[in-house]
C-alpha atoms as a PDB file:
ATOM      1  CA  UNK A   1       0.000   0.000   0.000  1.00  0.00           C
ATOM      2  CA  UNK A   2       1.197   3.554  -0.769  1.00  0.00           C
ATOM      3  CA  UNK A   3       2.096   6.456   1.528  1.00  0.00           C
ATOM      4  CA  UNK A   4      -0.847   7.366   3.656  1.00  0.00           C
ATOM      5  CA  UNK A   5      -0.566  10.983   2.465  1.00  0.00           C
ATOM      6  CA  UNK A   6       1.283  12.911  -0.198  1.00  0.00           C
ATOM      7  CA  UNK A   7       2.867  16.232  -0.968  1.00  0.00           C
ATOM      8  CA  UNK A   8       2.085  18.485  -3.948  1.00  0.00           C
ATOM      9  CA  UNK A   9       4.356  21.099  -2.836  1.00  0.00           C
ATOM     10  CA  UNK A  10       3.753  24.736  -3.600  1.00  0.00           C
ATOM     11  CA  UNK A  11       1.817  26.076  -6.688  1.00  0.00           C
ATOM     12  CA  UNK A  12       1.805  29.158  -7.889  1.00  0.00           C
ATOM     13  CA  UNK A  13      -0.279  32.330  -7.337  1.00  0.00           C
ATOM     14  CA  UNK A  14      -4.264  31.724  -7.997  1.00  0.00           C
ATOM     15  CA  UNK A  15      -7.245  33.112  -7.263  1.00  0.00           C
ATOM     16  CA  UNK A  16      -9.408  32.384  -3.629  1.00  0.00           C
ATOM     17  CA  UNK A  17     -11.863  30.656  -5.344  1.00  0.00           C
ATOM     18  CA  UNK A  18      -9.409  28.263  -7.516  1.00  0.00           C
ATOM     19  CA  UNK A  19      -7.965  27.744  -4.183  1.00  0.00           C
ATOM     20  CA  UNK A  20     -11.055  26.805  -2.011  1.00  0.00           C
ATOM     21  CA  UNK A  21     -12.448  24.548  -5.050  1.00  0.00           C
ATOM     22  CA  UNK A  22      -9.147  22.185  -5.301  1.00  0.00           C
ATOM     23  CA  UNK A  23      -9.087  22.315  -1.037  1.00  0.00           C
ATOM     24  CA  UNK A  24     -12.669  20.675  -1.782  1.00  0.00           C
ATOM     25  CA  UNK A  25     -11.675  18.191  -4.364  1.00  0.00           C
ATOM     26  CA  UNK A  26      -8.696  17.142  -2.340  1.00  0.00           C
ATOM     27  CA  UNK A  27     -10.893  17.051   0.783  1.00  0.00           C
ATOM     28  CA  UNK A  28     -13.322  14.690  -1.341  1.00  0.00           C
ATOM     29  CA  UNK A  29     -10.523  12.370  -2.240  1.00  0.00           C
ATOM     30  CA  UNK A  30      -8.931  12.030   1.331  1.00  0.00           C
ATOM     31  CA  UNK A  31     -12.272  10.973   2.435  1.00  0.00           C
ATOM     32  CA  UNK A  32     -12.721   8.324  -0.080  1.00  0.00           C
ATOM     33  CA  UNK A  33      -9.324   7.015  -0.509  1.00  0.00           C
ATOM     34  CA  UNK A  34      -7.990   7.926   2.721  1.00  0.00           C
ATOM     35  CA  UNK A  35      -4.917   9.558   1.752  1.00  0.00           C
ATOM     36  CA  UNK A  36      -4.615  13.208   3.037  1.00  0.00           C
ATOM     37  CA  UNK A  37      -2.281  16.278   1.212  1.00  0.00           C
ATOM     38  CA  UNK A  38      -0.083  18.460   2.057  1.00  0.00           C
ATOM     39  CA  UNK A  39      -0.785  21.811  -0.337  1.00  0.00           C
ATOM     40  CA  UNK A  40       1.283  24.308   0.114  1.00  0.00           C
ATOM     41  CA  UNK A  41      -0.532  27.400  -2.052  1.00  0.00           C
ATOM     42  CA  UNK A  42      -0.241  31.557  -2.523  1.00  0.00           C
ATOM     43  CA  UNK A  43      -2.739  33.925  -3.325  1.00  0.00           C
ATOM     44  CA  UNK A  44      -3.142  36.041  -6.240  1.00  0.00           C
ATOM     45  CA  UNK A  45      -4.095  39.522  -5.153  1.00  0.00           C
ATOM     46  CA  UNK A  46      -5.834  40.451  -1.278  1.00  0.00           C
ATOM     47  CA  UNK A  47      -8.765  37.437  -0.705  1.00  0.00           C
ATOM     48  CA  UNK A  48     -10.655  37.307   2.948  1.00  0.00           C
ATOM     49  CA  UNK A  49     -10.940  33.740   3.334  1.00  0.00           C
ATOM     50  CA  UNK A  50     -14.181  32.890   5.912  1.00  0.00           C
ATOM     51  CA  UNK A  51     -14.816  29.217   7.458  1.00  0.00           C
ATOM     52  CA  UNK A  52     -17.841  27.752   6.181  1.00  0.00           C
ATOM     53  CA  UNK A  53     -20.402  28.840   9.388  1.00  0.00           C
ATOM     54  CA  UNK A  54     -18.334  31.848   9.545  1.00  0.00           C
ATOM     55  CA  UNK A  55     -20.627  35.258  10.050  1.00  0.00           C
ATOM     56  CA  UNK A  56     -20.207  38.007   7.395  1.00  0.00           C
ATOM     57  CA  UNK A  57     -22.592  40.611   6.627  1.00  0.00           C
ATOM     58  CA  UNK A  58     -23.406  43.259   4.406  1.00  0.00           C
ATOM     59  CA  UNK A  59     -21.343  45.985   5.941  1.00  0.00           C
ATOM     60  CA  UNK A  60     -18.086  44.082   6.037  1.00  0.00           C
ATOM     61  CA  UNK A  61     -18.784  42.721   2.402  1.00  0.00           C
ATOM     62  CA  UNK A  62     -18.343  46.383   1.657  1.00  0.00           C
ATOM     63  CA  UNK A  63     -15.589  47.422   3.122  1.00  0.00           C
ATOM     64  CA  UNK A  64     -13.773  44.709   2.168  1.00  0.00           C
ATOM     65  CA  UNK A  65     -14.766  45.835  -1.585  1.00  0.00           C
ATOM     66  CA  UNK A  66     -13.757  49.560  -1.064  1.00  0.00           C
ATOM     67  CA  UNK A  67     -10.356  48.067   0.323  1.00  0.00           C
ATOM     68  CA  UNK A  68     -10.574  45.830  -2.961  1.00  0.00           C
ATOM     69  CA  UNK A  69     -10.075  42.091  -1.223  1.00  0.00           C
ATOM     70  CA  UNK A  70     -12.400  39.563  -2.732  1.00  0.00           C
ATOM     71  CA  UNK A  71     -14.241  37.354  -0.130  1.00  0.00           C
ATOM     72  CA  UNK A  72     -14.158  33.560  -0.122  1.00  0.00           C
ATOM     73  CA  UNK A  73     -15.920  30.552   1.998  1.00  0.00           C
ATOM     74  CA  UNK A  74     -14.319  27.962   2.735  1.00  0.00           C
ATOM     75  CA  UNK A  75     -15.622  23.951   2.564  1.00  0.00           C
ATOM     76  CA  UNK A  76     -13.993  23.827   6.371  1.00  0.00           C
ATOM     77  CA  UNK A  77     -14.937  25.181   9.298  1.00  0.00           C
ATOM     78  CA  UNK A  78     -12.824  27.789  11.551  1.00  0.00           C
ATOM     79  CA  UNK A  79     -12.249  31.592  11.153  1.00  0.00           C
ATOM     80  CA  UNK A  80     -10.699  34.050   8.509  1.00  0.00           C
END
């Protein structure tokens, strides 16, 4: 049997949501296969990454526009 995890090392710059969207798929494969990853990744411009239960309303949405920092949820829990 192979390695119980595995390394993908870092990537280059993407966006939040490219980001958040492969976290998902690798979170979907770990669960099925069982084998977890190590991802090391950078952002492409300012993001505000929020936890999945994480409150955010219409007033910080804004701000964080006027400071021009795109907002992303995360699949996972925990806080920006």
């Amino acid at each position: 049997m192979g390695e119980p995890w595995r390394d993908l090392g870092a990537s280059g710059p993407a966006s939040g949501w490219w980001n958040m969207a492969l976290d998902e798929v690798l979170l979907a494969g770990a669960a099925r296969d069982g084998i977890a990853t190590l991802r090391l990744y950078r952002w492409r411009g300012p993001w505000l990454s929020l936890g999945y239960a994480q409150p955010f309303d219409a007033a910080a949405e804004a701000a964080c526009r006027r400071a021009g920092v795109t907002v992303v949820r995360r699949a996972t829990g925990g806080r920006a």
